[in-house]
Protein backbone atom coordinates (compact mmCIF):
# COMPACT_ATOMS: atom_id res chain seq x y z
CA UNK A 1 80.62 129.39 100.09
CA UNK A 2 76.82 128.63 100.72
CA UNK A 3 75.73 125.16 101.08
CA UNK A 4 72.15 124.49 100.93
CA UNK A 5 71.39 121.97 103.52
CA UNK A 6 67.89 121.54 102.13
CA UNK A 7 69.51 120.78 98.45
CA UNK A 8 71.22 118.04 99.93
CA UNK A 9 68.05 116.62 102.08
CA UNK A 10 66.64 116.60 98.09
CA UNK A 11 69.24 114.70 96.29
CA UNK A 12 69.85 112.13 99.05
CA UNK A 13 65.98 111.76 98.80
CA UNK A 14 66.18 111.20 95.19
CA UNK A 15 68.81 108.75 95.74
CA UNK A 16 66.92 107.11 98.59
CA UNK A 17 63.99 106.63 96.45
CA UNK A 18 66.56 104.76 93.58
CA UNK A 19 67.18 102.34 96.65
CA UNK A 20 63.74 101.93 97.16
CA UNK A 21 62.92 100.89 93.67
CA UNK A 22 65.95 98.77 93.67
CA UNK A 23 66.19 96.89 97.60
CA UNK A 24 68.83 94.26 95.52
CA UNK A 25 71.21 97.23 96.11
CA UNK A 26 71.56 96.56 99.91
CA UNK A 27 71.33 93.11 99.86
CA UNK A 28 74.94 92.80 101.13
CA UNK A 29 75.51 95.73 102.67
CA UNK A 30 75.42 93.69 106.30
CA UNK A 31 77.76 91.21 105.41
CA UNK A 32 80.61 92.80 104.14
CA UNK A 33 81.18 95.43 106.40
CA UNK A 34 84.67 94.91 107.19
CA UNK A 35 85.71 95.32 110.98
CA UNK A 36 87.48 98.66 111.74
CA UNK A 37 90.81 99.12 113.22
CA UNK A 38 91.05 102.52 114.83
CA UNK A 39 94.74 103.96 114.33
CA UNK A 40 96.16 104.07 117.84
CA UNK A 41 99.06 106.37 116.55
CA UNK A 42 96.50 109.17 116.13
CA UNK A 43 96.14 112.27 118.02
CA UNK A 44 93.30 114.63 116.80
CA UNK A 45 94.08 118.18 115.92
CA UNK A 46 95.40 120.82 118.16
CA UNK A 47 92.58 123.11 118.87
CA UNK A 48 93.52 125.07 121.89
CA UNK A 49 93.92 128.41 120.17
CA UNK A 50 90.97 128.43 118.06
CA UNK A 51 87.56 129.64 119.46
CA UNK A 52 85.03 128.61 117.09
CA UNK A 53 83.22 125.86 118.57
CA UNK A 54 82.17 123.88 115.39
CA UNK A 55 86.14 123.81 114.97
CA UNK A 56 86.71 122.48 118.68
CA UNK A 57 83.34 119.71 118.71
CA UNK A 58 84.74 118.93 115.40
CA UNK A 59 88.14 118.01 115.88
CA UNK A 60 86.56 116.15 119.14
CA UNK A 61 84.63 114.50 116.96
CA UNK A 62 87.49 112.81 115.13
CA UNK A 63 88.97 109.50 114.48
CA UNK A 64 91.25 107.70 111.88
CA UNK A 65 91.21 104.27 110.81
CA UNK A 66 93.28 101.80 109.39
CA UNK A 67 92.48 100.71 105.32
CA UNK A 68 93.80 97.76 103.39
CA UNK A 69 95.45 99.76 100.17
CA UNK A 70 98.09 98.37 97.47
CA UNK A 71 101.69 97.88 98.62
CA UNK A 72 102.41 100.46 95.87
CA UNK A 73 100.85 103.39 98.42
CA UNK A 74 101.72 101.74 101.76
CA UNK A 75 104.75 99.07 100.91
CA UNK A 76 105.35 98.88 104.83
CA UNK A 77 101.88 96.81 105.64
CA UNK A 78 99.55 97.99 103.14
CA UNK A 79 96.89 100.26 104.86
CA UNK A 80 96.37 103.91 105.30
CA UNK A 81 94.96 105.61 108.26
CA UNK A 82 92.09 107.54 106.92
CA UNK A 83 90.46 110.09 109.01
CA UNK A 84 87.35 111.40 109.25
CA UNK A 85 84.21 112.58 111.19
CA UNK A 86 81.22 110.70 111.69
CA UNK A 87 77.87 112.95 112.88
CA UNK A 88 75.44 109.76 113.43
CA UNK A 89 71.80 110.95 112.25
CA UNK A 90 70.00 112.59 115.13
CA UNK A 91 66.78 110.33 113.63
CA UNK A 92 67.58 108.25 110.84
CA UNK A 93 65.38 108.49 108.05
CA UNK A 94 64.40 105.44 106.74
CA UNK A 95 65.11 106.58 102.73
CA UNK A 96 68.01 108.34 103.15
CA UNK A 97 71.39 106.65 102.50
CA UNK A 98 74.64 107.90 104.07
CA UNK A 99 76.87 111.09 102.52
CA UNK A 100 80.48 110.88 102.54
CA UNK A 101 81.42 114.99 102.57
CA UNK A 102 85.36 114.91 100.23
CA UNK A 103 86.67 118.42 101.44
CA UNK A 104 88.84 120.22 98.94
CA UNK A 105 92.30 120.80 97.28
CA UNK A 106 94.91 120.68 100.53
CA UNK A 107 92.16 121.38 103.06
CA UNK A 108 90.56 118.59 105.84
CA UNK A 109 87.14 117.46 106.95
CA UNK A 110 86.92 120.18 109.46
CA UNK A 111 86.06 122.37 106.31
CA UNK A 112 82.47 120.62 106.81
CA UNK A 113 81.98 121.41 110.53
CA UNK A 114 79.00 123.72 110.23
CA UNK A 115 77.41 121.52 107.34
CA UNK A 116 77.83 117.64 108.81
CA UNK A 117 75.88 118.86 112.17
CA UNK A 118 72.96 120.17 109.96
CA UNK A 119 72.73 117.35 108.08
CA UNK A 120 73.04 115.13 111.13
CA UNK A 121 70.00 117.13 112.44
CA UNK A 122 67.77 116.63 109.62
CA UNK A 123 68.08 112.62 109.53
CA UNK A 124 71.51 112.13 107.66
CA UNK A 125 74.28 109.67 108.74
CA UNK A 126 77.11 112.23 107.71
CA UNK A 127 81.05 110.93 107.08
CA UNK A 128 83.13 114.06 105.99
CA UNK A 129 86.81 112.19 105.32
CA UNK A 130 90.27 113.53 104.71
CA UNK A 131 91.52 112.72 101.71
CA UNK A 132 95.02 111.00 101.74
CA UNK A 133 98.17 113.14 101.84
CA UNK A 134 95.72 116.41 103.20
CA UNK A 135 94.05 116.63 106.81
CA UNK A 136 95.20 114.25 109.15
CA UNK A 137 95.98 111.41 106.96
CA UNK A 138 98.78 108.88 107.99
CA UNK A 139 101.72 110.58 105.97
CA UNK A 140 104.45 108.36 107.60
CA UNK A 141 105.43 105.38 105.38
CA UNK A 142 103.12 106.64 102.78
CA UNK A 143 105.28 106.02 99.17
CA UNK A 144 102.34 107.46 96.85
CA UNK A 145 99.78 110.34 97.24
CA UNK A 146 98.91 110.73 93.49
CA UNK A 147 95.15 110.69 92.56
CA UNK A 148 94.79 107.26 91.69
CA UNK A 149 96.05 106.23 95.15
CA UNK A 150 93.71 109.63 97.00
CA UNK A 151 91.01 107.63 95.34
CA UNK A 152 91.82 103.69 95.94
CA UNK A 153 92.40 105.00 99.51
CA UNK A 154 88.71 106.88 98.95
CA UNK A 155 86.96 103.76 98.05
CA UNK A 156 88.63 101.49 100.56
CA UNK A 157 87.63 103.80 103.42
CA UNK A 158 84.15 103.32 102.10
CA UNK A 159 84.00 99.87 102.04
CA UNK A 160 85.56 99.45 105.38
CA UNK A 161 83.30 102.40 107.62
CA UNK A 162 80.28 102.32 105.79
CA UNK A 163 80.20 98.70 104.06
CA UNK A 164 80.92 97.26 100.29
CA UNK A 165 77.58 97.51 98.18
CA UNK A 166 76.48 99.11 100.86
CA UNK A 167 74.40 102.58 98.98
CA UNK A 168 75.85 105.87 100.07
CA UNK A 169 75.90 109.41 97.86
CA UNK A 170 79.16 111.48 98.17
CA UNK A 171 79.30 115.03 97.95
CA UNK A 172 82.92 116.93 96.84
CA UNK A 173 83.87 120.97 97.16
CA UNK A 174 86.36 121.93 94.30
CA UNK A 175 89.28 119.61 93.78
CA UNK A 176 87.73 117.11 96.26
CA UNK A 177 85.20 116.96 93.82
CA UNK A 178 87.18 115.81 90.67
CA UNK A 179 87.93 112.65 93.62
CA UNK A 180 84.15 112.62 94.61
CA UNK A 181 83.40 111.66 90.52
CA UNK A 182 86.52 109.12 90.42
CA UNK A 183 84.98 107.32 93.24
CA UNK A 184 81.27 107.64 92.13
CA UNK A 185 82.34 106.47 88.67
CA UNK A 186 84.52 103.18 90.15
CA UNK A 187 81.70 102.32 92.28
CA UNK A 188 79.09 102.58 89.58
CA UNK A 189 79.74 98.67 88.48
CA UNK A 190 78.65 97.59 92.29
CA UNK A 191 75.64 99.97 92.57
CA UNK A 192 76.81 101.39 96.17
CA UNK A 193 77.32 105.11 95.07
CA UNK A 194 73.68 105.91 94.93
CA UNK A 195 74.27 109.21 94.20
CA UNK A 196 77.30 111.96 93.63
CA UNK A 197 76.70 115.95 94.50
CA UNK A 198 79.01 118.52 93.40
CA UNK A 199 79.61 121.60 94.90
CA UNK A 200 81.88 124.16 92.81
CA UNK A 201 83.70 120.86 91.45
CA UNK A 202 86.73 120.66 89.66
CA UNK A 203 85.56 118.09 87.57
CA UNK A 204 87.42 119.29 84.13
CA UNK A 205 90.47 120.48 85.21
CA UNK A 206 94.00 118.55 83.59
CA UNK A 207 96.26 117.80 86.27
CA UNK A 208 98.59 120.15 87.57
CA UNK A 209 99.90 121.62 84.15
CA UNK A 210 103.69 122.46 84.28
CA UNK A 211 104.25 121.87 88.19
CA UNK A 212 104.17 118.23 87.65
CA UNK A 213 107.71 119.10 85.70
CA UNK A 214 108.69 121.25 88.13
CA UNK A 215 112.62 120.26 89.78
CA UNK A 216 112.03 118.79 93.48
CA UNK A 217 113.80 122.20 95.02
CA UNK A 218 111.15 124.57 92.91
CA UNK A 219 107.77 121.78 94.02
CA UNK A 220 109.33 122.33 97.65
CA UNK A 221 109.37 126.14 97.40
CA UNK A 222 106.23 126.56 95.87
CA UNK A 223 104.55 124.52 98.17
CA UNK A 224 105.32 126.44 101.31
CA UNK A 225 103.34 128.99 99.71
CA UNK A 226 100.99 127.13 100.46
CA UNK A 227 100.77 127.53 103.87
CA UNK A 228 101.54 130.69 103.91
CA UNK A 229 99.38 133.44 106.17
CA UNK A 230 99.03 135.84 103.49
CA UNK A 231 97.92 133.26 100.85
CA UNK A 232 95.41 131.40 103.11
CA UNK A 233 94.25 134.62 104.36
CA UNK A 234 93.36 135.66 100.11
CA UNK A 235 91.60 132.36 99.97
CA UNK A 236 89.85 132.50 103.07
CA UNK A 237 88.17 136.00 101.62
CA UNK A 238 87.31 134.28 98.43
CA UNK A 239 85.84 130.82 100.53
CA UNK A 240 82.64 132.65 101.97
CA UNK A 241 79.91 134.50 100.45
CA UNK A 242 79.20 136.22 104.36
CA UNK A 243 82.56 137.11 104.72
CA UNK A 244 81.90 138.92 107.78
CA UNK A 245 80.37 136.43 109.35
CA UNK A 246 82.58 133.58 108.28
CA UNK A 247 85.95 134.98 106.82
CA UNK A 248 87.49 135.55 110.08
CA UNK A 249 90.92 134.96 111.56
CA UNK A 250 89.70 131.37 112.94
CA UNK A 251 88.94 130.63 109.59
CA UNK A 252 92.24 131.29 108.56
CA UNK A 253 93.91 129.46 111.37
CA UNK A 254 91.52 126.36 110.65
CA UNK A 255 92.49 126.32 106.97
CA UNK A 256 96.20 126.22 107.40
CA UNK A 257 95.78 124.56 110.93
CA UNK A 258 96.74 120.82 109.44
CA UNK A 259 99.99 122.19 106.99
CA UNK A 260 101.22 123.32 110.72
CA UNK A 261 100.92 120.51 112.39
CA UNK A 262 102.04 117.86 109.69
CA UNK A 263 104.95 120.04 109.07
CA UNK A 264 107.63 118.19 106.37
CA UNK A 265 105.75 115.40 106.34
CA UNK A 266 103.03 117.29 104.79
CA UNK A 267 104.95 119.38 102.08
CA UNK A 268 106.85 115.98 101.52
CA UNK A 269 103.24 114.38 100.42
CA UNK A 270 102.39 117.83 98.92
CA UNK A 271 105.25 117.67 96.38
CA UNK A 272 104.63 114.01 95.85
CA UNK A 273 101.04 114.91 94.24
CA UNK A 274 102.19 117.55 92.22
CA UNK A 275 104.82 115.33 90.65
CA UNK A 276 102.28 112.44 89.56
CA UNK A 277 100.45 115.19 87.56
CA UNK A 278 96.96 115.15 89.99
CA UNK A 279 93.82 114.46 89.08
CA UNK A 280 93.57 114.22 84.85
């Protein structure tokens, strides 16, 4: 995959410049920032066997906090833990509103390490987030990780990080982009998505097609798959136009690094989106 860090610098211009015309937009972004709540529970990711160093910073790098969501996804106390990494703008540029990075189908935020640096560098307050149920989400007294709920859990980590009205663009690889255009399109009513970029999206794909009928036993088997070396490792080929440079056994371990470590709790969640038919 290439990602153009100077096509980004453009659009969150262009959406910087909507801001401009419009300073209503930000008005409240101050005031209703709501006061974060770091999950204590969290550990970040193992890293001790990988060697790539955007992998290691990254993970270093990252927190999760607690969300207010329906009791219908968290009936315990309803909130999430949501992680993420923030890369604070090396100089902020006056015109350029945040970018919440939405990684893609069963992946995490560290599949932005190289990018949210970059974009860090050039003036960009950067948030690339897990989305819930993949990464390093709270899976533990989770009851619902269909779309709808990846999405309310979306939209309440933005207005608890980054503020409500507050303007930010999001930007979504493949399936995380079919969630990137959910929460663009419920936040177009408030005027805080300021902008939504798309990179190999997955906008008009219909759920999960026969899986979603699949019995529990066949989801299960299918999903550790999933996480399986030699499937990760075809992906992993298919992920990176340098292959050489980029395809290379860290990759691999990075990609399949969170399945690992979430172990049943994460094919548990797994088979829970499949059933609700993902994103239609």
């Amino acid at each position: 995959m290439r990602l153009s860090t100077s096509a980004f610098l453009l659009a969150l211009t262009l959406a910087g410049t909507v801001e401009g015309f419009f300073p209503s937009l930000n008005n409240n972004a101050a005031a209703t920032n709501t006061k974060l709540v770091d999950d204590v529970s969290f550990v970040p990711p193992d890293t001790t066997e990988i060697l790539e160093d955007a992998c290691r910073d990254t993970a270093a790098r990252m927190k999760r906090v607690k969300v207010p969501v329906s009791t219908a996804i968290s009936p315990k106390d309803g909130q999430v833990g949501i992680s993420y990494v923030h890369w604070p703008a090396v100089a902020k540029k006056k015109n350029l509103p945040p970018v919440v990075l939405v990684h893609g189908f069963d992946s995490s935020c560290l599949e932005y390490r190289r990018l949210g640096s970059r974009l860090a560098a050039q003036g960009v307050d950067v948030y690339a987030v897990d989305i819930l149920g993949w990464g390093y989400t709270q899976l533990e007294d989770v009851a619902d990780f269909s779309a709808a709920a990846k999405v309310e859990a979306l939209q309440s980590f933005v207005n608890t990080v980054i503020g409500e009205q507050a303007p930010y663009c999001v930007a979504g690889a493949s399936l995380g982009g079919a969630a990137a255009i959910e929460l663009a399109a419920s936040s177009s009513s408030g005027g805080a998505c300021q902008g939504l970029i798309l990179i190999d999206a997955q906008g008009f794909v219909d759920g999960v097609g026969p899986m979603a009928a699949l019995p529990k036993f066949l989801a299960q088997a299918g999903v550790a798959v999933l996480k399986s070396v030699p499937l990760r490792s075809s992906a992993n080929q298919m992920s990176y136009f340098d292959k050489e440079t980029y395809a290379t056994d860290d990759a691999l371990a990075i990609g399949r690094l969170h399945c690992v470590q979430q172990g049943d709790l994460w094919s548990d969640a797994m088979v829970s989106f499949m059933k609700s038919g993902g994103f239609s």
